[in-house]
N, C-alpha and C. Protein backbone atom coordinates (compact mmCIF):
# COMPACT_ATOMS: atom_id res chain seq x y z
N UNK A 1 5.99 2.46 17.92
CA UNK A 1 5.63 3.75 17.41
C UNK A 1 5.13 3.58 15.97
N UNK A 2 4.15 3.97 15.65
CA UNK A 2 3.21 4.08 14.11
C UNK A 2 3.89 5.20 13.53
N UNK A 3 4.12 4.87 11.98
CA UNK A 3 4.55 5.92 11.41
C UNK A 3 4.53 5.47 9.87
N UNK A 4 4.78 6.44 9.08
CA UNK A 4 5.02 5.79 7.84
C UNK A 4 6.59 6.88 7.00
N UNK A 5 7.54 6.38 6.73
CA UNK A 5 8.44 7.73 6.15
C UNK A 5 9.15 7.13 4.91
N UNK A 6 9.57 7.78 4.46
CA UNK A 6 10.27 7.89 3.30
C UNK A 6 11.60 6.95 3.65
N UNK A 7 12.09 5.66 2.84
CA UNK A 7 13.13 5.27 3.32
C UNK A 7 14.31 5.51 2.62
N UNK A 8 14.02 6.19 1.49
CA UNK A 8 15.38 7.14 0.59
C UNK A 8 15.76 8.38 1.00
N UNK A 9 14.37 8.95 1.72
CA UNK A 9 15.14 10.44 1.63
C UNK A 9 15.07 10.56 4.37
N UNK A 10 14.88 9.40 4.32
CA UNK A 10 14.65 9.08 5.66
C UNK A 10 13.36 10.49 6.37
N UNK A 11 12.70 10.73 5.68
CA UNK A 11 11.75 11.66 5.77
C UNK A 11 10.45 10.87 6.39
N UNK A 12 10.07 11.54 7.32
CA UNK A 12 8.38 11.18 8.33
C UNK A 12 7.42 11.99 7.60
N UNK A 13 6.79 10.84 6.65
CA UNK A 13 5.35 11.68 6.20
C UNK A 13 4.03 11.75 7.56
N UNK A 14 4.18 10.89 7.99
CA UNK A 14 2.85 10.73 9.08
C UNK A 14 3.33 9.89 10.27
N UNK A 15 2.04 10.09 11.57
CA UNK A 15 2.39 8.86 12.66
C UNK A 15 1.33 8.27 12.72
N UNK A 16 0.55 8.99 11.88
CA UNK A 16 -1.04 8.79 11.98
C UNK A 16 -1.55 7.53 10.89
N UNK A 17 -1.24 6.25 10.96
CA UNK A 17 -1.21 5.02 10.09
C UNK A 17 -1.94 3.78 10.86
N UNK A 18 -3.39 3.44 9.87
CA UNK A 18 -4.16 2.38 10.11
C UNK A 18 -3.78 1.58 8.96
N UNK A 19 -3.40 0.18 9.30
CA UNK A 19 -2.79 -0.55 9.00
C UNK A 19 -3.74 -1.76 8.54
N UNK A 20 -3.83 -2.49 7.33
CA UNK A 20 -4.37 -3.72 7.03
C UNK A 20 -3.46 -4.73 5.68
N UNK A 21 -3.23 -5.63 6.39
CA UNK A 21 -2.44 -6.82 5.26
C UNK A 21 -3.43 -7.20 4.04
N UNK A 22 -3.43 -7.78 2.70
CA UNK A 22 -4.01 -8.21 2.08
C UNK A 22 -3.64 -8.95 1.17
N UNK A 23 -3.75 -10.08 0.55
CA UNK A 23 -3.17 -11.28 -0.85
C UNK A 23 -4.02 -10.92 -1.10
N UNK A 24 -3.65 -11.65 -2.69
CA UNK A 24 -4.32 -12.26 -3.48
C UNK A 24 -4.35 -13.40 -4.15
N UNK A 25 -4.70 -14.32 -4.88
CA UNK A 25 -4.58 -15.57 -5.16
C UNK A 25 -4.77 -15.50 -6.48
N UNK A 26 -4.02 -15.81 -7.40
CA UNK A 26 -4.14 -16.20 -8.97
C UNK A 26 -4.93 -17.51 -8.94
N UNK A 27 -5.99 -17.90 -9.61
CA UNK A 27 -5.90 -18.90 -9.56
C UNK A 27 -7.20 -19.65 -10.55
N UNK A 28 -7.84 -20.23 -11.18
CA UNK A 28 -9.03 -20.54 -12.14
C UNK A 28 -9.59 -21.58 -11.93
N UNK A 29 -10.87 -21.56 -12.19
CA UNK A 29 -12.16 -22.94 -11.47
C UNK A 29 -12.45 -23.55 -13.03
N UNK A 30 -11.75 -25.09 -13.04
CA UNK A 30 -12.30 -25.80 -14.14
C UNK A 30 -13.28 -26.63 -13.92
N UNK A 31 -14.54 -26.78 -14.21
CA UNK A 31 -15.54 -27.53 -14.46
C UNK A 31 -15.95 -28.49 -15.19
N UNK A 32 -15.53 -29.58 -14.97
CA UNK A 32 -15.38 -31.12 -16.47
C UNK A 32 -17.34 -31.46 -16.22
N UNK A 33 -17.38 -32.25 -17.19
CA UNK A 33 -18.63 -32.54 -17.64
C UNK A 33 -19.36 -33.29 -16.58
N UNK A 34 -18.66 -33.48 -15.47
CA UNK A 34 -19.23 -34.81 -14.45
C UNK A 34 -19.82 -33.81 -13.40
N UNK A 35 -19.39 -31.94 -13.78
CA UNK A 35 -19.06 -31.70 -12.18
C UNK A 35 -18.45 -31.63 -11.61
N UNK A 36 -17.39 -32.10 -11.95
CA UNK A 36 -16.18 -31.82 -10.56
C UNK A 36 -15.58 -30.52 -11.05
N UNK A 37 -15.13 -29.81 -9.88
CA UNK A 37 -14.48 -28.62 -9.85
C UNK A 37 -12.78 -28.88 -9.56
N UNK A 38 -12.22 -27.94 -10.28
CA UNK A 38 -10.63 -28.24 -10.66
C UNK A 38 -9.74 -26.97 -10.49
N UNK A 39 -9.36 -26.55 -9.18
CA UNK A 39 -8.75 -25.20 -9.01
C UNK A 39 -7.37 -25.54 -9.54
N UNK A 40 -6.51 -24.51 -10.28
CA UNK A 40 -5.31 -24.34 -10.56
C UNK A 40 -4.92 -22.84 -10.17
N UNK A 41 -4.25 -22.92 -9.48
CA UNK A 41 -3.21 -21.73 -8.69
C UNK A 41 -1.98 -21.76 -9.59
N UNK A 42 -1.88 -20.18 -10.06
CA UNK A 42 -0.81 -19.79 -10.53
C UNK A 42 0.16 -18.57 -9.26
N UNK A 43 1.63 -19.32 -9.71
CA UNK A 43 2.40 -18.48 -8.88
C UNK A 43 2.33 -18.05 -7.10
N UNK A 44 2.73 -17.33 -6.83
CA UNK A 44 2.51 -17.16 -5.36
C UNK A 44 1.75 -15.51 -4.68
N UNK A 45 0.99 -15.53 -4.21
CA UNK A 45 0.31 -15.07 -3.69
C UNK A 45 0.74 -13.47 -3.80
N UNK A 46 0.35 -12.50 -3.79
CA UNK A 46 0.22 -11.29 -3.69
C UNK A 46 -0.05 -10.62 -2.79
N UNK A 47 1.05 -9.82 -1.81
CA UNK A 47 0.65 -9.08 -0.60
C UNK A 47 0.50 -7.53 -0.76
N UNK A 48 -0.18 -6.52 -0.48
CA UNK A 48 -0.24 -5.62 -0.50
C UNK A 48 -0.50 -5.07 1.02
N UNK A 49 -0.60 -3.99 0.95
CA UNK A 49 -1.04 -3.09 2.37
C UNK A 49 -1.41 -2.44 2.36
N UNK A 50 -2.50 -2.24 2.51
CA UNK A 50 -4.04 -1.26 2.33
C UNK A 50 -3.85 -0.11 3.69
N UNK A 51 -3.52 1.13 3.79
CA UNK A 51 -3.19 2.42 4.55
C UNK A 51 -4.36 2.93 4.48
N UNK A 52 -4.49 3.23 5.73
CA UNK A 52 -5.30 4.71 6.13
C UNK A 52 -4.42 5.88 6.68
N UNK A 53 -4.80 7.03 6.22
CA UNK A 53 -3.38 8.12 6.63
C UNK A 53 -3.63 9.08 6.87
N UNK A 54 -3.95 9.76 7.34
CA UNK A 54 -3.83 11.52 8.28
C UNK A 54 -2.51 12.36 7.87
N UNK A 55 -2.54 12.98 7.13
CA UNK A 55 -1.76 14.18 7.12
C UNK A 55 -1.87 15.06 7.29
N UNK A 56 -0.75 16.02 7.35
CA UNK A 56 -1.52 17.25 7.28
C UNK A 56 -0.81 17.71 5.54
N UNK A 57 -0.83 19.22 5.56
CA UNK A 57 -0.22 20.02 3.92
C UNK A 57 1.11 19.44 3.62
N UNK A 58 2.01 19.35 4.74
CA UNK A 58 3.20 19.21 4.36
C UNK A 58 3.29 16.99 3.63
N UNK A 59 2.62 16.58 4.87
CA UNK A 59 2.57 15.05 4.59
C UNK A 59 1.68 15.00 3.21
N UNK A 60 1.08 15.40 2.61
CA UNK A 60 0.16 15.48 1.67
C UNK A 60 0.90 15.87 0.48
N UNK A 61 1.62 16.44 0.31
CA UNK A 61 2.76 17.20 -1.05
C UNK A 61 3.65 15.53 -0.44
N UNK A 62 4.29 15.25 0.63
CA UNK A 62 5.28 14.28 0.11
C UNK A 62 4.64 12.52 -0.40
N UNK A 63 3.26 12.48 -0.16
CA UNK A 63 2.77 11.93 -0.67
C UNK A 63 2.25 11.46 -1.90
N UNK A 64 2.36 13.11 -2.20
CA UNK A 64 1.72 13.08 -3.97
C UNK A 64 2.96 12.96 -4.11
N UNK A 65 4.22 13.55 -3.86
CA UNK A 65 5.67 13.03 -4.43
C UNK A 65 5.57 11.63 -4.68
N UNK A 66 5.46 11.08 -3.22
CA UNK A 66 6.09 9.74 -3.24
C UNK A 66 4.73 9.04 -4.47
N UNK A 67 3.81 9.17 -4.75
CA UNK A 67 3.21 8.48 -5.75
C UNK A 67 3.76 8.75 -6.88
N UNK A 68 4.15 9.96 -7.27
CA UNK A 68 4.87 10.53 -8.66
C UNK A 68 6.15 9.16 -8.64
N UNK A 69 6.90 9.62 -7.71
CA UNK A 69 8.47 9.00 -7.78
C UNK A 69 8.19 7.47 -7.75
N UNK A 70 8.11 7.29 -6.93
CA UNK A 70 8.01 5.30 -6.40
C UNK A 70 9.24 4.84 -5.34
N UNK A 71 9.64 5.89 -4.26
CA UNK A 71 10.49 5.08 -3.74
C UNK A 71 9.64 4.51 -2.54
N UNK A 72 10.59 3.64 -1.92
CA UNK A 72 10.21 2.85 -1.45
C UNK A 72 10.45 3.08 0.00
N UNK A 73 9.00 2.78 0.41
CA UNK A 73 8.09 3.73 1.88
C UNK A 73 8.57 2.46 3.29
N UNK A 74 8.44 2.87 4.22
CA UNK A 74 8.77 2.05 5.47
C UNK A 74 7.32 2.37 6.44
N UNK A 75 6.86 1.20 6.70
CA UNK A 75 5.75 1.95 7.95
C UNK A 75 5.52 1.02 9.04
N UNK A 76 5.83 1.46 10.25
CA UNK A 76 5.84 0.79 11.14
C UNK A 76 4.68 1.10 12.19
N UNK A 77 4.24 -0.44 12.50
CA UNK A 77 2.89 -0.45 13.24
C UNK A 77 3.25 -1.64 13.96
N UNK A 78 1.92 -1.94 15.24
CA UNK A 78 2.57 -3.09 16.12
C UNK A 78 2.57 -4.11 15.62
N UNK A 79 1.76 -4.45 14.44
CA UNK A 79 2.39 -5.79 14.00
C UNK A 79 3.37 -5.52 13.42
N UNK A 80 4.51 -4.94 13.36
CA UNK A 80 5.95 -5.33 12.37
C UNK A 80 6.10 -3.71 11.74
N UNK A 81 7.32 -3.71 11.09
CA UNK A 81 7.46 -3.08 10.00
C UNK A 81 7.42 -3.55 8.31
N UNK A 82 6.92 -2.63 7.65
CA UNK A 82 6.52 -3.46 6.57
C UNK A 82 6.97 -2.22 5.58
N UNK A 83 7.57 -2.56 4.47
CA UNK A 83 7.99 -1.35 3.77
C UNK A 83 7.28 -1.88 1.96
N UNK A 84 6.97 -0.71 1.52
CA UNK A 84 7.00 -1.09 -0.28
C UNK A 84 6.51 0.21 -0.85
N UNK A 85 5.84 0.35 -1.97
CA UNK A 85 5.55 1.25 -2.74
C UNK A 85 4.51 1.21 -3.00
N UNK A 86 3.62 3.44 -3.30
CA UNK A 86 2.70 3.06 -3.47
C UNK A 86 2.41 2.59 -4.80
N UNK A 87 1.41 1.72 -5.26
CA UNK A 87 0.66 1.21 -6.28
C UNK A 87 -0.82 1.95 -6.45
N UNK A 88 -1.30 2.63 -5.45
CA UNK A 88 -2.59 3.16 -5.39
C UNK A 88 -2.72 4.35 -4.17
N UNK A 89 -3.64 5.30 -4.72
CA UNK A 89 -4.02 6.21 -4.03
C UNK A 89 -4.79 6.69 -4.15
N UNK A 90 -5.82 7.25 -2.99
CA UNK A 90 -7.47 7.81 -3.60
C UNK A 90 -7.07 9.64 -3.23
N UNK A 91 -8.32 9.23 -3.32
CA UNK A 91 -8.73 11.23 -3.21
C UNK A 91 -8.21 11.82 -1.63
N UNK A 92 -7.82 12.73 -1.70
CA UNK A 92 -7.69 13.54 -0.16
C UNK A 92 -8.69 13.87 0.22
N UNK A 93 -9.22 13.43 0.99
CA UNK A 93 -10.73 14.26 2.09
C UNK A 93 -9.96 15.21 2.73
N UNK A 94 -10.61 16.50 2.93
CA UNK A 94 -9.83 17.67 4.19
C UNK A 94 -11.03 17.04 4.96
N UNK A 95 -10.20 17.05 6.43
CA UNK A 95 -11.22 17.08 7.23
C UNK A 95 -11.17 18.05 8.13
N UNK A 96 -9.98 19.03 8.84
CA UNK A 96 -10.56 20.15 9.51
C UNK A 96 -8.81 20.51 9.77
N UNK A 97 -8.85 21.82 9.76
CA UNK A 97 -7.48 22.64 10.72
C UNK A 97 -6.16 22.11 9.56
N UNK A 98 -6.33 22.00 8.54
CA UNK A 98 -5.00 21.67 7.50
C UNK A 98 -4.94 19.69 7.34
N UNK A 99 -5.72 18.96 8.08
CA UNK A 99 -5.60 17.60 8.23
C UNK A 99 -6.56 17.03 6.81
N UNK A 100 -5.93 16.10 6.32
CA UNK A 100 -6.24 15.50 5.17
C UNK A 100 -6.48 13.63 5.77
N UNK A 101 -7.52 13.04 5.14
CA UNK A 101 -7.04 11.33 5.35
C UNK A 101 -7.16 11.12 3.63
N UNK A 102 -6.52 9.64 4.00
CA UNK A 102 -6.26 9.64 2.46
C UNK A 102 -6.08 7.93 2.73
N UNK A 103 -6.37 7.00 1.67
CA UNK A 103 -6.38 5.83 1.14
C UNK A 103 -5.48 5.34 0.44
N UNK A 104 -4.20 4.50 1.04
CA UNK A 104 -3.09 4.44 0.21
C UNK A 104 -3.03 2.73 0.47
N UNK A 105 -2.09 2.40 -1.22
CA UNK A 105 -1.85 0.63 -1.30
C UNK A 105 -0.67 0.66 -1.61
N UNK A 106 -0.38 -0.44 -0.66
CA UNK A 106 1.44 -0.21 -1.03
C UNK A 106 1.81 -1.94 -0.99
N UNK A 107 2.72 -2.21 -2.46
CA UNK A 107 3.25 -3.26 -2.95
C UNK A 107 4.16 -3.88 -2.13
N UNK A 108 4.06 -4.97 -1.70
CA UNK A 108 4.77 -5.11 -0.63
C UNK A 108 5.99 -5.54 -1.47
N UNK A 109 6.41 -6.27 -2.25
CA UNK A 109 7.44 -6.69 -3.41
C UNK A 109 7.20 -5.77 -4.79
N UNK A 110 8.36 -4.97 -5.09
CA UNK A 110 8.27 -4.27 -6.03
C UNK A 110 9.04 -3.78 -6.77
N UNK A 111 9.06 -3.92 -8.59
CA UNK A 111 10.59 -3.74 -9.12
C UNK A 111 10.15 -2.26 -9.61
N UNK A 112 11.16 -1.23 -10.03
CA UNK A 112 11.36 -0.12 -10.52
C UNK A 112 11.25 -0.14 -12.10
N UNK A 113 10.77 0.11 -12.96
CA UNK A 113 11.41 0.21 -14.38
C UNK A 113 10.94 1.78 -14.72
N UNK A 114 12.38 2.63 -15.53
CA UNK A 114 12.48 3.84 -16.14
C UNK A 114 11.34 3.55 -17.85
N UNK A 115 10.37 4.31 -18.18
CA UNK A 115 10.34 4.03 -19.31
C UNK A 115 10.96 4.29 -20.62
């Protein structure tokens, strides 16, 4: 079952979740005088999870919550469950009858700090 919900307040924002994995790689290209190329990788890789999402009014307010707050989201699709926070969010498109899609990135490892 596809879904994405709230795993603090155990709340179902959506079922309606297109799903894509993504890293990233730290890493810098040194070039010595001969030509040769010299990759150095820092640290370990960066996963995120790039969402596509359908809501409707109500999923759309707990969304803008959950971007305000930062807790930490659960969404399950057939590859796995995968939980984190969002880090990014675009604009709401309406597209018809109260339904919104929306563009969400969620940290797959992620610490909290109060400022």
């Amino acid at each position: 079952m596809t879904y994405l919900k709230n795993s603090e307040t155990n709340t179902l924002i959506t079922r309606f979740v297109s799903f894509r994995k993504k890293q990233s790689v730290f890493r810098t290209v040194q070039t010595a005088l001969d030509g040769t190329e010299y990759l150095v990788r820092f640290g370990a890789p960066t996963v995120h999870y790039a969402l596509t999402l359908y809501v409707d009014e109500i999923g759309k307010a707990q969304l803008m919550n959950a971007e305000d707050s930062v807790p930490l989201l659960e969404c399950s699709v057939r590859q796995g469950v995968y939980s984190g926070r969002i880090i990014d969010m675009g604009d709401f498109e309406y597209l018809a009858a109260g339904w919104y899609k929306v563009e969400a990135t969620l940290a797959a490892v992620s610490e909290v700090s109060e400022p």
